[in-house]
C-alpha atoms as a PDB file:
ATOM      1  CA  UNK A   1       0.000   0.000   0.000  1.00  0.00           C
ATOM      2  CA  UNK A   2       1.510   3.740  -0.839  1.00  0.00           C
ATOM      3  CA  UNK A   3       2.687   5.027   2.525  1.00  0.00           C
ATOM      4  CA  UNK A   4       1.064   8.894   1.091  1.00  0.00           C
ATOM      5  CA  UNK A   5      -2.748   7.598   0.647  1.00  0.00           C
ATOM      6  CA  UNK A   6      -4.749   8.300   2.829  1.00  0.00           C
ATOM      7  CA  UNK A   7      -6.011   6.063   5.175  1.00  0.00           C
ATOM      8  CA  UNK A   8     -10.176   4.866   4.589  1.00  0.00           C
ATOM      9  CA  UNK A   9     -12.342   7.801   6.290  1.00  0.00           C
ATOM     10  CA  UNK A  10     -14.133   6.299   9.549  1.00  0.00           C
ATOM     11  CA  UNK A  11     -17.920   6.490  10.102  1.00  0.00           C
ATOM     12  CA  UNK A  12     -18.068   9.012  13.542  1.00  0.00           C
ATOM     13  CA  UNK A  13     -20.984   7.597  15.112  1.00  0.00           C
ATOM     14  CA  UNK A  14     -22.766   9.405  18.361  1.00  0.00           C
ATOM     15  CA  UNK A  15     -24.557   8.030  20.464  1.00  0.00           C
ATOM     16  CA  UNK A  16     -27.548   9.932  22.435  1.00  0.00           C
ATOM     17  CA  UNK A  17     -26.999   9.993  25.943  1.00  0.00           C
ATOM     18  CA  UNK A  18     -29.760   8.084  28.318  1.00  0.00           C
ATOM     19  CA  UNK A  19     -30.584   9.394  31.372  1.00  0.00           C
ATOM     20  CA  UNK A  20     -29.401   6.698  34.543  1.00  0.00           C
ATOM     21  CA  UNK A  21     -32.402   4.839  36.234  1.00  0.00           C
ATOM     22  CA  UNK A  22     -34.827   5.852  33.112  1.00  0.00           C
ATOM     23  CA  UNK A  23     -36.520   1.994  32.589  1.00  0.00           C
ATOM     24  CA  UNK A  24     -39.421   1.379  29.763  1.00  0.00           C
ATOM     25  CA  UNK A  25     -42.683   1.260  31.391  1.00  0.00           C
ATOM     26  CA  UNK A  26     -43.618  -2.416  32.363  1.00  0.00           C
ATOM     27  CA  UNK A  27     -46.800  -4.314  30.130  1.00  0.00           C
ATOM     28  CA  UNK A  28     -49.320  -4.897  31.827  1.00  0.00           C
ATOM     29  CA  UNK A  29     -49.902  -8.105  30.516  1.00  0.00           C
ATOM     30  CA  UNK A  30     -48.241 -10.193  27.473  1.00  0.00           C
ATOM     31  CA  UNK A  31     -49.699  -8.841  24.262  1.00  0.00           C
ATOM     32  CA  UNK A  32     -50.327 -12.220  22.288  1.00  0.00           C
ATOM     33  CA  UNK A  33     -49.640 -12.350  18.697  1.00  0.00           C
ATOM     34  CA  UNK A  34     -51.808 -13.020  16.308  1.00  0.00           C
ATOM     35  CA  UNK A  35     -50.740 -16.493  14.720  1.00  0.00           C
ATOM     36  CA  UNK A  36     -50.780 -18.331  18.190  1.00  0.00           C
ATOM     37  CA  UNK A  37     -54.620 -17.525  18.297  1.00  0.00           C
ATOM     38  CA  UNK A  38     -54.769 -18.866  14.585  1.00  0.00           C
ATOM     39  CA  UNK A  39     -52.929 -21.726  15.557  1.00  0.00           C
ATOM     40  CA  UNK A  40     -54.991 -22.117  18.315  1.00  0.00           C
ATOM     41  CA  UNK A  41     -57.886 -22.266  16.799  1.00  0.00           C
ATOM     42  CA  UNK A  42     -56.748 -24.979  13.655  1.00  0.00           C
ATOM     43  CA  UNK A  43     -55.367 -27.049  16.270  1.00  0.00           C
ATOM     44  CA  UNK A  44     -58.677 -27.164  18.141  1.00  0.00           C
ATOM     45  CA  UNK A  45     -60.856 -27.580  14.948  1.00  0.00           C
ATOM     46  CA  UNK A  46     -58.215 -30.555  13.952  1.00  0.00           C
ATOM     47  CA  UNK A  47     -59.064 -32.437  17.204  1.00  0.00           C
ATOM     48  CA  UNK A  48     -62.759 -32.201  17.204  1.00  0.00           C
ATOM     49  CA  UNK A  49     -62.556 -33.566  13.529  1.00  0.00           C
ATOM     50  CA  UNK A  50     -60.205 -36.258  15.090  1.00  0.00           C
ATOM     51  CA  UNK A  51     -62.763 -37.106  17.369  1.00  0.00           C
ATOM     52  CA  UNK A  52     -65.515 -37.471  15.198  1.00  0.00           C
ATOM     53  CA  UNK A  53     -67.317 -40.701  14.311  1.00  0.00           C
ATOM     54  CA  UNK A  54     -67.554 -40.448  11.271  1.00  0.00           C
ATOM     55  CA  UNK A  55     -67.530 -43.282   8.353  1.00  0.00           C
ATOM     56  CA  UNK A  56     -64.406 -43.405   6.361  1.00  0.00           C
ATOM     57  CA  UNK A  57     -64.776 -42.574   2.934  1.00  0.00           C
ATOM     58  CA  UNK A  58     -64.693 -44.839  -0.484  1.00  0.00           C
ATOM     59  CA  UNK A  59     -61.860 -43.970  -2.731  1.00  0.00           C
ATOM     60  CA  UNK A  60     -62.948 -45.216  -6.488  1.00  0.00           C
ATOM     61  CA  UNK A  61     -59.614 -45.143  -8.683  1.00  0.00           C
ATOM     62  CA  UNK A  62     -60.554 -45.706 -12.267  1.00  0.00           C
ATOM     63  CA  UNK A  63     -59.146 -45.226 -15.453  1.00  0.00           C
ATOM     64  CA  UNK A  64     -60.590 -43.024 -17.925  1.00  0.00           C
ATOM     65  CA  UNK A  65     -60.515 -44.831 -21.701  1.00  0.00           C
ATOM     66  CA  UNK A  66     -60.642 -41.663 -23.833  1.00  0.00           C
ATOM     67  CA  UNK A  67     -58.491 -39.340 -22.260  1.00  0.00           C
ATOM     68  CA  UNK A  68     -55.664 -42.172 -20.641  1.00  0.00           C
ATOM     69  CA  UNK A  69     -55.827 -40.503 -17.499  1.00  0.00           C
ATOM     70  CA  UNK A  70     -56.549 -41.795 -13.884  1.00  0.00           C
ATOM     71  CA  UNK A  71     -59.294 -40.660 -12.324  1.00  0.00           C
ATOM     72  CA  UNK A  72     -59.620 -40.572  -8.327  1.00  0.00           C
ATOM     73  CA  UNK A  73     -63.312 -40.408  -6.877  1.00  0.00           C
ATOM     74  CA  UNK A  74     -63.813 -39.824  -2.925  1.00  0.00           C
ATOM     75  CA  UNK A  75     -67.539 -40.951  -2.085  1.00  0.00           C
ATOM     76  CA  UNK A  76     -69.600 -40.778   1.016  1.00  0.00           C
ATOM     77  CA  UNK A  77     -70.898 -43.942   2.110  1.00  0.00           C
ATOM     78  CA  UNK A  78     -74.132 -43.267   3.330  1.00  0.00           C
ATOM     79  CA  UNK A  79     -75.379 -40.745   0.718  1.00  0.00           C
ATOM     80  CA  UNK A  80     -73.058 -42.326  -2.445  1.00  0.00           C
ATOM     81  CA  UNK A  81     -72.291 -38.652  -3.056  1.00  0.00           C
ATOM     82  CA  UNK A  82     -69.209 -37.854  -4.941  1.00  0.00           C
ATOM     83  CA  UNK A  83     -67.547 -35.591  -2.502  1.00  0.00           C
ATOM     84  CA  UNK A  84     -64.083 -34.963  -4.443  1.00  0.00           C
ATOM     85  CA  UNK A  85     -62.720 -36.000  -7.693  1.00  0.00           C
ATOM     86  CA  UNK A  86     -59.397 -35.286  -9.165  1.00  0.00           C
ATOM     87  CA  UNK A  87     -59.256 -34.420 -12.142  1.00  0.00           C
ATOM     88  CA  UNK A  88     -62.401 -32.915 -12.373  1.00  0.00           C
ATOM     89  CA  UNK A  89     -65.043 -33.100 -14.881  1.00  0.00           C
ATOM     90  CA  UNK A  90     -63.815 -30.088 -16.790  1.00  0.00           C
ATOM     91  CA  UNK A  91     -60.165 -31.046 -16.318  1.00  0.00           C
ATOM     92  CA  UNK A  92     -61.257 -34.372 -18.379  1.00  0.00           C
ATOM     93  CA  UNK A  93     -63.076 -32.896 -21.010  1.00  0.00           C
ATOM     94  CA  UNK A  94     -60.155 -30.788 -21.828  1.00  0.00           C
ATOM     95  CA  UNK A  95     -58.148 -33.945 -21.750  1.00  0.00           C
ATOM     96  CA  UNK A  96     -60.469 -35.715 -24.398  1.00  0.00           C
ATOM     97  CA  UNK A  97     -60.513 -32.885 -26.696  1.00  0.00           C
ATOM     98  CA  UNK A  98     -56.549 -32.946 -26.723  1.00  0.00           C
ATOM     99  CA  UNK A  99     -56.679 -36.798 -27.374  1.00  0.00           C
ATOM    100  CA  UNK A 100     -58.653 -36.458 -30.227  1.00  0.00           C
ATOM    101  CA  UNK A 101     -57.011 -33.301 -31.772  1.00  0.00           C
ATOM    102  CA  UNK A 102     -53.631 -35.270 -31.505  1.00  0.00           C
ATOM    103  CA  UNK A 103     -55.573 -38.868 -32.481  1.00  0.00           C
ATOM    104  CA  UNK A 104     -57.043 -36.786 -35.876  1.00  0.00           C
ATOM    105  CA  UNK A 105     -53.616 -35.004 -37.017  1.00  0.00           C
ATOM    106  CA  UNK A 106     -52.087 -38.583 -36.718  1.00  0.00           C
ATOM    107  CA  UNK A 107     -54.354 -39.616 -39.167  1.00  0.00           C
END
C-alpha cells in the first residue's frame, strides 16, 4: 500500500446519551400475537374432527378410456355422493378434446 494515501475515512458515530435509572414502562400483561390464536384455533378444529365418528370414505380409482388418465373419486358412504374427484369433470373434457385433436392429425 503507498505510505502517502490516505487512510479509509471512519464512520463518527454518536450516540444519544440516556438518562441513569430511566426503565421502559412495564406491560401490563403479554400482548399475544396473532398467529398463536390462529394456531390455536386450527389445532382445536383438527381435534374435534379427530374425534368425530364419522364413516371413512370410499376412494374409487378408475381409469378413464378416452383421455388415458386416472381418475380418483372420494364418495360418502351413506349418501353415495361424490364428494371430491381429481381431475375434475372439466379437467377431463379438456383432456379428451386434446386426445382427439392429436388422435385426428395422426391420421
Amino acid at each position: 500500500m503507498d505510505a502517502n494515501a490516505s487512510p479509509t475515512p471512519t464512520l463518527n458515530a454518536r450516540v444519544a446519551p440516556v438518562a441513569r435509572g430511566e426503565r421502559t414502562p412495564a406491560l401490563a400483561e403479554p400482548i399475544k400475537a396473532p398467529h398463536t390464536e390462529v394456531a390455536a384455533k386450527i389445532e382445536a378444529q383438527t381435534q374435534a374432527e379427530l374425534h368425530t365418528d364419522l364413516a371413512p370414505a370410499k376412494l374409487l380409482i378408475e381409469i378413464d378410456k378416452v383421455s388415458g388418465r386416472f381418475v380418483n373419486t372420494l364418495v360418502d358412504p351413506d349418501s353415495q355422493q361424490v364428494l371430491r374427484q381429481y381431475p375434475s369433470d372439466a379437467q377431463l373434457a379438456f383432456s379428451r378434446a386434446v386426445q382427439a385433436y392429436i388422435k385426428a392429425m395422426s391420421e
